[in-house]
C-alpha atoms as a PDB file:
ATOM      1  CA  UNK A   1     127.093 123.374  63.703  1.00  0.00           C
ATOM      2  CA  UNK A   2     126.801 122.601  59.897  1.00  0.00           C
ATOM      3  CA  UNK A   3     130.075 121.912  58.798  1.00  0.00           C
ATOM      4  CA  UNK A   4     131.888 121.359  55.431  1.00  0.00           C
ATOM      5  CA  UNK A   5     134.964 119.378  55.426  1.00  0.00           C
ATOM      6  CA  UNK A   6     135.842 119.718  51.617  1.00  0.00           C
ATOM      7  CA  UNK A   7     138.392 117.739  49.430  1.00  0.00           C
ATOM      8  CA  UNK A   8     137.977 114.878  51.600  1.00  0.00           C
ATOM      9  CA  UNK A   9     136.973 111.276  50.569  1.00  0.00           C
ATOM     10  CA  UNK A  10     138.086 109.283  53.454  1.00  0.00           C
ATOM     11  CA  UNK A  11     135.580 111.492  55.699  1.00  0.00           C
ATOM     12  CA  UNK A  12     138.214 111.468  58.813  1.00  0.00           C
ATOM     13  CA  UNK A  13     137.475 114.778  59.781  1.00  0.00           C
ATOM     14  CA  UNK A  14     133.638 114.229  58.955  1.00  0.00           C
ATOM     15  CA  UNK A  15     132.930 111.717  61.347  1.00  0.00           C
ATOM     16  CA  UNK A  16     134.883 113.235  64.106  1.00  0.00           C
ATOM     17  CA  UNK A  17     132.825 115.894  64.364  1.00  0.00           C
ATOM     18  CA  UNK A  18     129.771 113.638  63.607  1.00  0.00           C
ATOM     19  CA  UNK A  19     130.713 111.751  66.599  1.00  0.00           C
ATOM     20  CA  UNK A  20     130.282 115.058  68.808  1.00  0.00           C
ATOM     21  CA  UNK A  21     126.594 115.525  67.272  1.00  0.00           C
ATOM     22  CA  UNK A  22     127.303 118.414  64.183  1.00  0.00           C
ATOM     23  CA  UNK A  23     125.687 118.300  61.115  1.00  0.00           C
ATOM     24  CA  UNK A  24     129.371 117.678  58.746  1.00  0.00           C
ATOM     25  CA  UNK A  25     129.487 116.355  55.403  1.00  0.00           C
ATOM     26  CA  UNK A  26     132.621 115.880  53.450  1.00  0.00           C
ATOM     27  CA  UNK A  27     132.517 116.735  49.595  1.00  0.00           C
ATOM     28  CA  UNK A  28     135.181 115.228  46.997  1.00  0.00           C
ATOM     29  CA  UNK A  29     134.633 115.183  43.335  1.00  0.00           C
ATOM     30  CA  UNK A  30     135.677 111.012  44.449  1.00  0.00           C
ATOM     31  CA  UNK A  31     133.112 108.676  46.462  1.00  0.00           C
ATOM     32  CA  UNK A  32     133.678 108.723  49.706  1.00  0.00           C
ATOM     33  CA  UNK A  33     135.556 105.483  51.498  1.00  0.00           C
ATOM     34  CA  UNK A  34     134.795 106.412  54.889  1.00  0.00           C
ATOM     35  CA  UNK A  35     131.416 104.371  55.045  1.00  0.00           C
ATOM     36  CA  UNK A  36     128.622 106.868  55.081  1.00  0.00           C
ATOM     37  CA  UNK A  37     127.782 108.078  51.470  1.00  0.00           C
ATOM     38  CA  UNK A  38     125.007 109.536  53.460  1.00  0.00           C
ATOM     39  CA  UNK A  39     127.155 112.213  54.615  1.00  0.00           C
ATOM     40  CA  UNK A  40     129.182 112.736  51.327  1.00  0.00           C
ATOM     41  CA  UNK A  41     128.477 115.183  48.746  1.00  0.00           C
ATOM     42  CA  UNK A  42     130.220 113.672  45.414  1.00  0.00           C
ATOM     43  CA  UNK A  43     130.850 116.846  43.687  1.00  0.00           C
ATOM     44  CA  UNK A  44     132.866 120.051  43.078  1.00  0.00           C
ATOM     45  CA  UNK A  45     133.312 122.142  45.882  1.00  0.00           C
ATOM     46  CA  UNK A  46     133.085 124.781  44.759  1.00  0.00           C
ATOM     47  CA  UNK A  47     129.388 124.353  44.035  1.00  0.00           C
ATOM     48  CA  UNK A  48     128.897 124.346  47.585  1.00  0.00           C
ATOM     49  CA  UNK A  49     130.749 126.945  49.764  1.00  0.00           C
ATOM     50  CA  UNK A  50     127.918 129.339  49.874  1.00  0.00           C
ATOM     51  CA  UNK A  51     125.271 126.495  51.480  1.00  0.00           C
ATOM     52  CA  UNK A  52     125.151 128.351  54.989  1.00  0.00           C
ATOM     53  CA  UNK A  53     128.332 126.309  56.192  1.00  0.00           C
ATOM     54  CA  UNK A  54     129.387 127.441  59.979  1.00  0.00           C
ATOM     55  CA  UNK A  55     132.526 126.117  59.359  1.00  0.00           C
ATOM     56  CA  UNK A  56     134.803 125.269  56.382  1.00  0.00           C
ATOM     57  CA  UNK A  57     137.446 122.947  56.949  1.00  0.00           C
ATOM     58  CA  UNK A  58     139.152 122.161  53.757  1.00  0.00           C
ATOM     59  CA  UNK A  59     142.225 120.093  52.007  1.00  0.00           C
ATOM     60  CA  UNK A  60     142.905 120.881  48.531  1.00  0.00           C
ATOM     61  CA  UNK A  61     144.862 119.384  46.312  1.00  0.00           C
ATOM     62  CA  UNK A  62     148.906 120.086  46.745  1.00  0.00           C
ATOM     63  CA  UNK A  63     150.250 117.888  44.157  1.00  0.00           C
ATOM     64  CA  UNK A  64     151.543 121.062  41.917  1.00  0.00           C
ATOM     65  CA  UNK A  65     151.766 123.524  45.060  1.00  0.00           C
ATOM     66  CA  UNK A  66     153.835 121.299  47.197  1.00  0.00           C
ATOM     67  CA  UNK A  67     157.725 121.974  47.867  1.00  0.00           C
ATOM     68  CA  UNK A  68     157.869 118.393  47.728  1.00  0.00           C
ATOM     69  CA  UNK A  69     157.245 118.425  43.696  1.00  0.00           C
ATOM     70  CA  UNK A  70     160.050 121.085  43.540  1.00  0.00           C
ATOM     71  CA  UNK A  71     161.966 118.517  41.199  1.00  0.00           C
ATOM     72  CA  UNK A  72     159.400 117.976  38.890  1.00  0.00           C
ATOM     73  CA  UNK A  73     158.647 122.040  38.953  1.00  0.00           C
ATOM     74  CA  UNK A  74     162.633 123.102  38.044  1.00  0.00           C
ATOM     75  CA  UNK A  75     163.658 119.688  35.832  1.00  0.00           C
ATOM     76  CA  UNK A  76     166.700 122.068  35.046  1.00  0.00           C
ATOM     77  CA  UNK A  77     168.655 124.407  37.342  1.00  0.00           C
ATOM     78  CA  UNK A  78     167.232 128.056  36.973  1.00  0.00           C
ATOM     79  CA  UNK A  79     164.544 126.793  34.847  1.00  0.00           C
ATOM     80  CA  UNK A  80     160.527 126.047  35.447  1.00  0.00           C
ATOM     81  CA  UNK A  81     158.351 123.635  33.628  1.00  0.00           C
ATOM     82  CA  UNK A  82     155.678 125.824  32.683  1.00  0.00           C
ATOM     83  CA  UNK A  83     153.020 123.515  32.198  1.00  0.00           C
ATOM     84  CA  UNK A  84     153.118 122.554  35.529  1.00  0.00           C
ATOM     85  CA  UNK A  85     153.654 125.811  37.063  1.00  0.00           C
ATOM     86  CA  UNK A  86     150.244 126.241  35.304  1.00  0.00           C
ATOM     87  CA  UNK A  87     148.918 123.646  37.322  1.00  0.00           C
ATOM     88  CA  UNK A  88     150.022 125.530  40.401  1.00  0.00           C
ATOM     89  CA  UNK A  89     148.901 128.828  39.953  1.00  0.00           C
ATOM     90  CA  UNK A  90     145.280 127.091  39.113  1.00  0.00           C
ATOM     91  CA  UNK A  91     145.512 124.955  42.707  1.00  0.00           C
ATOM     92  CA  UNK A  92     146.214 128.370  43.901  1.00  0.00           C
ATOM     93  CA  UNK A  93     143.410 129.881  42.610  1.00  0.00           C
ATOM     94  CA  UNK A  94     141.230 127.112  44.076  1.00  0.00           C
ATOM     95  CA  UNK A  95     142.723 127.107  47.419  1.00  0.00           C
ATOM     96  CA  UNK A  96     141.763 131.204  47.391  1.00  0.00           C
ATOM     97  CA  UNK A  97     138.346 130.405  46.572  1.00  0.00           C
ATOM     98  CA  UNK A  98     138.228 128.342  49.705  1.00  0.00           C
ATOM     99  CA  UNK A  99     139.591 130.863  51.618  1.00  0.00           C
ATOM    100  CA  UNK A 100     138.051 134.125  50.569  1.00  0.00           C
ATOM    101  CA  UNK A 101     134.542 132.379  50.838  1.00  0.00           C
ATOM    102  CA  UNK A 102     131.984 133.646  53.036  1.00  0.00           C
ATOM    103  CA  UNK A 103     132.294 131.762  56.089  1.00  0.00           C
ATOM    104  CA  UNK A 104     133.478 133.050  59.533  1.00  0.00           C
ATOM    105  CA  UNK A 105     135.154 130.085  60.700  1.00  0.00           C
ATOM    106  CA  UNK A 106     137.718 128.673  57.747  1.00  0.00           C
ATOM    107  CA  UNK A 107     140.258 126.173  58.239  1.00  0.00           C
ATOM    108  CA  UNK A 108     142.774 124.823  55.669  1.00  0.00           C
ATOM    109  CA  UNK A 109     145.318 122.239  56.105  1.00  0.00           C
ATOM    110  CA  UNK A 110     148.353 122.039  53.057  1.00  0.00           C
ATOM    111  CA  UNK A 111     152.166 121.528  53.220  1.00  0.00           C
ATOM    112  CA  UNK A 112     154.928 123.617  52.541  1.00  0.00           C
ATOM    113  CA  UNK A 113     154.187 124.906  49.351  1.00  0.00           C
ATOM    114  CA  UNK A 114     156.701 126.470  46.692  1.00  0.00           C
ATOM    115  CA  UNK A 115     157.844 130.054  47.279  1.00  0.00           C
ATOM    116  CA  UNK A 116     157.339 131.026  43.569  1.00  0.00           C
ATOM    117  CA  UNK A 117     153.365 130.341  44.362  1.00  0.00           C
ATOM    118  CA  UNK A 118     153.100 132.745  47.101  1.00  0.00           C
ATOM    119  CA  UNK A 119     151.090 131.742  48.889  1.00  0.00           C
ATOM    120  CA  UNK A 120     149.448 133.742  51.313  1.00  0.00           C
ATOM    121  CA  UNK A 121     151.098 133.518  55.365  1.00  0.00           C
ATOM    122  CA  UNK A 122     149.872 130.482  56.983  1.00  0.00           C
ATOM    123  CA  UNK A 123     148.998 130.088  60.244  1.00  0.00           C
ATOM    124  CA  UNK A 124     150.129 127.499  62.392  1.00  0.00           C
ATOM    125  CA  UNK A 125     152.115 124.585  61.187  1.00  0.00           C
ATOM    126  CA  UNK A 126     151.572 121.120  63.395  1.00  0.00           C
ATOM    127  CA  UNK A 127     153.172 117.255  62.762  1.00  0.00           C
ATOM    128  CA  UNK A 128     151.540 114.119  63.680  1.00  0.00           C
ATOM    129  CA  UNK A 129     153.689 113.364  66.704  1.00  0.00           C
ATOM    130  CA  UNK A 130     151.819 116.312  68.242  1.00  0.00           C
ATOM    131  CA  UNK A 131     148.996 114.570  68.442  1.00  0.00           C
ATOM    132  CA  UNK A 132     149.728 110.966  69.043  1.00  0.00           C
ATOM    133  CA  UNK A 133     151.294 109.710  65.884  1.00  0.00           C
ATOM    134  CA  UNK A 134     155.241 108.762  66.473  1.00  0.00           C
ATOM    135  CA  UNK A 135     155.786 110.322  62.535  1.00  0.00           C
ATOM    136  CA  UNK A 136     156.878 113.744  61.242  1.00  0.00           C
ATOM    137  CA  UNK A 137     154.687 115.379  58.342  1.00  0.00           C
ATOM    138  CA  UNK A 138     154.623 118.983  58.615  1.00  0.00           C
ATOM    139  CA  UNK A 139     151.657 120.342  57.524  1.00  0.00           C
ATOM    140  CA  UNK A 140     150.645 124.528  57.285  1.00  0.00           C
ATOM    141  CA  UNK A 141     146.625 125.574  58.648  1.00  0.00           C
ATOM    142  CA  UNK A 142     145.405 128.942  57.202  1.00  0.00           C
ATOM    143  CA  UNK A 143     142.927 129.742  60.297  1.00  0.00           C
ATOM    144  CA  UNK A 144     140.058 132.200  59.849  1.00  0.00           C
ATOM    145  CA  UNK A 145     137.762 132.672  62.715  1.00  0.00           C
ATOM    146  CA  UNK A 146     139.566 129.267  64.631  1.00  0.00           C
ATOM    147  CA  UNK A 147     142.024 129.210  67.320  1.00  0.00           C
ATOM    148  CA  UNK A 148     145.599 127.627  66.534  1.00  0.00           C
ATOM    149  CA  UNK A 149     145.130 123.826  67.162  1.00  0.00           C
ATOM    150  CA  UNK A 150     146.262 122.729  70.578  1.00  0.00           C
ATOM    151  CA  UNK A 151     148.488 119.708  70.682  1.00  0.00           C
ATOM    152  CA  UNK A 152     146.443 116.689  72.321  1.00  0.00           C
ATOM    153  CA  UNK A 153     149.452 113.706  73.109  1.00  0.00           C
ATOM    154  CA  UNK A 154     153.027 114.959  71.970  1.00  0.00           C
ATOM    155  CA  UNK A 155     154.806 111.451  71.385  1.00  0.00           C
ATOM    156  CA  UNK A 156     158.293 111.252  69.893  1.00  0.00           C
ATOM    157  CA  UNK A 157     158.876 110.923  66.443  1.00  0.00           C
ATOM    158  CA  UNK A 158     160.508 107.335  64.845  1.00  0.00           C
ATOM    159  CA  UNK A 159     160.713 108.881  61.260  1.00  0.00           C
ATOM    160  CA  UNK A 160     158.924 110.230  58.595  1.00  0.00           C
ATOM    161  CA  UNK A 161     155.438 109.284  57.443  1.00  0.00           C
ATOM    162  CA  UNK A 162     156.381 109.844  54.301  1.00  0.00           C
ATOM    163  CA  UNK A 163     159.603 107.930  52.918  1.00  0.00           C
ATOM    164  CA  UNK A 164     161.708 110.727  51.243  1.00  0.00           C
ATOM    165  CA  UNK A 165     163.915 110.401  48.126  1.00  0.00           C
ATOM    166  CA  UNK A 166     167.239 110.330  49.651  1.00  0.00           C
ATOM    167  CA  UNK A 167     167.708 106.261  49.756  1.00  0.00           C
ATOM    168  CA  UNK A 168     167.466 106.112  53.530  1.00  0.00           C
ATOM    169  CA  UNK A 169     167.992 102.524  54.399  1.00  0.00           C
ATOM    170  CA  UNK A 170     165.722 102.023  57.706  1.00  0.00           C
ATOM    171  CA  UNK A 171     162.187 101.646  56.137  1.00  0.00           C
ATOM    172  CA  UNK A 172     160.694 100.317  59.646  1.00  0.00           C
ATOM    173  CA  UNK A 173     161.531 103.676  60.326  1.00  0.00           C
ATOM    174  CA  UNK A 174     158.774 104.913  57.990  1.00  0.00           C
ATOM    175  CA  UNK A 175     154.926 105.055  57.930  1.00  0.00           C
ATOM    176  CA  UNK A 176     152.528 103.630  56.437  1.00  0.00           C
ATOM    177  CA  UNK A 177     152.376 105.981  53.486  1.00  0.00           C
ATOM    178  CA  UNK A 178     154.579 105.067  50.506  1.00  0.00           C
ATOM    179  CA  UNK A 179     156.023 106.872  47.541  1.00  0.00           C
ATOM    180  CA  UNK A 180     154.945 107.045  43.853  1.00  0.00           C
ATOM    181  CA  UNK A 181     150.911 106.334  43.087  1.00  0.00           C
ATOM    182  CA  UNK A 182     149.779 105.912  47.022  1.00  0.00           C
ATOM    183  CA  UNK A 183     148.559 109.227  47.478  1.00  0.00           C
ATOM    184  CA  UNK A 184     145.313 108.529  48.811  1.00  0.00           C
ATOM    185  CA  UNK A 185     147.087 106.896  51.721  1.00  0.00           C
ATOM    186  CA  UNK A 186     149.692 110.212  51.604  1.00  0.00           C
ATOM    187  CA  UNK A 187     146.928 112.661  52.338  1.00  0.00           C
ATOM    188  CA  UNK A 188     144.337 111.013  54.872  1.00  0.00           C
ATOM    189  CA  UNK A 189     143.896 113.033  57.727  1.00  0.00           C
ATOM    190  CA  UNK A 190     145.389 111.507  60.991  1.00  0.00           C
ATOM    191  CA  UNK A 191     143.016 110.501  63.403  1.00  0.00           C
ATOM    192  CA  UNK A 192     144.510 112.228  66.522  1.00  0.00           C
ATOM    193  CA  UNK A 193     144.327 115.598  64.241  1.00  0.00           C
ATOM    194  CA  UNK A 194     140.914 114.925  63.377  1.00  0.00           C
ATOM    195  CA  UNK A 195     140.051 114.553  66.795  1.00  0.00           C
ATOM    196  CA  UNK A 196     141.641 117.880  68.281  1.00  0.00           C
ATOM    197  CA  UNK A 197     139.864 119.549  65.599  1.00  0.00           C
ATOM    198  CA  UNK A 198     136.479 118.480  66.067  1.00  0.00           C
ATOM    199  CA  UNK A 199     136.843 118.661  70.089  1.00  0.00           C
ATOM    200  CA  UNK A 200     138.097 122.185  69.820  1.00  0.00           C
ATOM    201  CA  UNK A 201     136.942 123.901  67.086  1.00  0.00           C
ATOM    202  CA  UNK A 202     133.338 122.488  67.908  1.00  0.00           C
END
C-alpha cells in the first residue's frame, strides 16, 4: 500500500510499515530525524492528501486542542484566552481537513482534547502499557475505514509517561518524556503502537 503517515518527523510509524514492504512516507513541515530523508516529504500536509494515499495515518498538532493546556486556555475561572482559543479552533480546522480527505482508510491519533473544541466522537482510545510500554498516556484514534487497534503485550503501568503538574515526588516513576520545551520527545509515537499498526492495518 502507499501510505501517508503525516505530522510525523521521527518517521516511527513510517518505517514500521516500511519494514513490512509498503510504500510509506512521513511528511512534517520539520526534517525528518528518523534516518531516511528518502522517505520524508518536508512540507505542508496539506499539499499532499490528495496524492492517491491508501492510507492516511496522521498526528496533528494538539498543543492548543489538548485538555492538558486547559490552564493556559481559562488563565481565569469562567474566562477563555481568546487568542489561544483561536489557535484551537484553527488546529481544529486542520485536523478536519485530515479527516474529511478522500481516503478510505484514515487514522488519527490525538489526546483528550478540550470540550469547548468539539471535537468530533473519537474512536478508540489506547495507552502505551497496552502495547508493551509499562507508562500511561491516553491517547484518542478517529478510525475511518480501519479496525480498532488490537492490544499486542498488555504490561502494567509504573506511572505516567508524561510527568504531570501536581509535584509528585517519585520521578523514577516517570518516562522518559519531560515537561516544558521537550515536546518532540512528548509526541513520538511508541514503538509497540507503531508496530500493531503497521502489522494490522497493513
Amino acid at each position: 500500500m502507499k501510505i501517508l503517515v503525516a505530522c510525523e518527523e521521527s518517521q516511527a510509524v513510517c518505517k514500521a510499515f516500511r519494514e513490512l514492504g509498503h510504500e510509506a512516507y512521513s511528511c512534517d513541515i520539520e526534517p525528518c530525524s528518523g534516518g531516511h530523508p528518502e522517505w520524508h516529504i518536508q512540507d505542508d500536509v496539506l499539499a499532499h492528501l490528495n496524492d492517491g494515499w491508501d492510507m492516511i495515518i496522521a498526528h496533528p498538532p494538539c498543543t492548543y486542542l489538548s485538555n492538558a493546556g486547559a490552564c493556559r486556555l481559562y488563565p481565569q475561572k469562567g474566562k477563555i484566552d481568546n487568542a489561544r482559543y483561536e489557535k484551537g479552533i484553527e488546529a481544529k480546522r486542520f485536523f478536519m481537513s485530515i479527516l474529511n480527505s478522500n481516503c478510505s482508510k484514515i487514522a488519527i491519533e490525538n489526546p483528550v482534547s478540550s470540550k469547548v473544541f468539539e471535537m468530533p466522537p473519537h474512536t478508540q482510545e489506547i495507552q502505551p502499557h497496552m502495547f508493551g510500554h509499562p507508562y500511561t498516556k491516553k491517547t484518542r484514534l478517529w478510525l475511518k475505514g480501519l479496525p480498532e487497534l488490537i492490544p499486542t503485550n498488555p504490561v502494567n503501568p509504573i506511572g505516567p509517561y508524561i510527568p504531570s503538574g501536581t509535584g509528585r515526588k517519585i520521578k523514577e516513576k516517570y518516562g522518559a518524556a519531560k515537561r516544558g520545551n521537550d515536546s518532540k520527545n512528548r509526541s513520538k509515537t511508541f514503538p509497540g503502537i507503531a508496530a500493531a499498526m503497521a502489522k494490522q492495518w497493513g
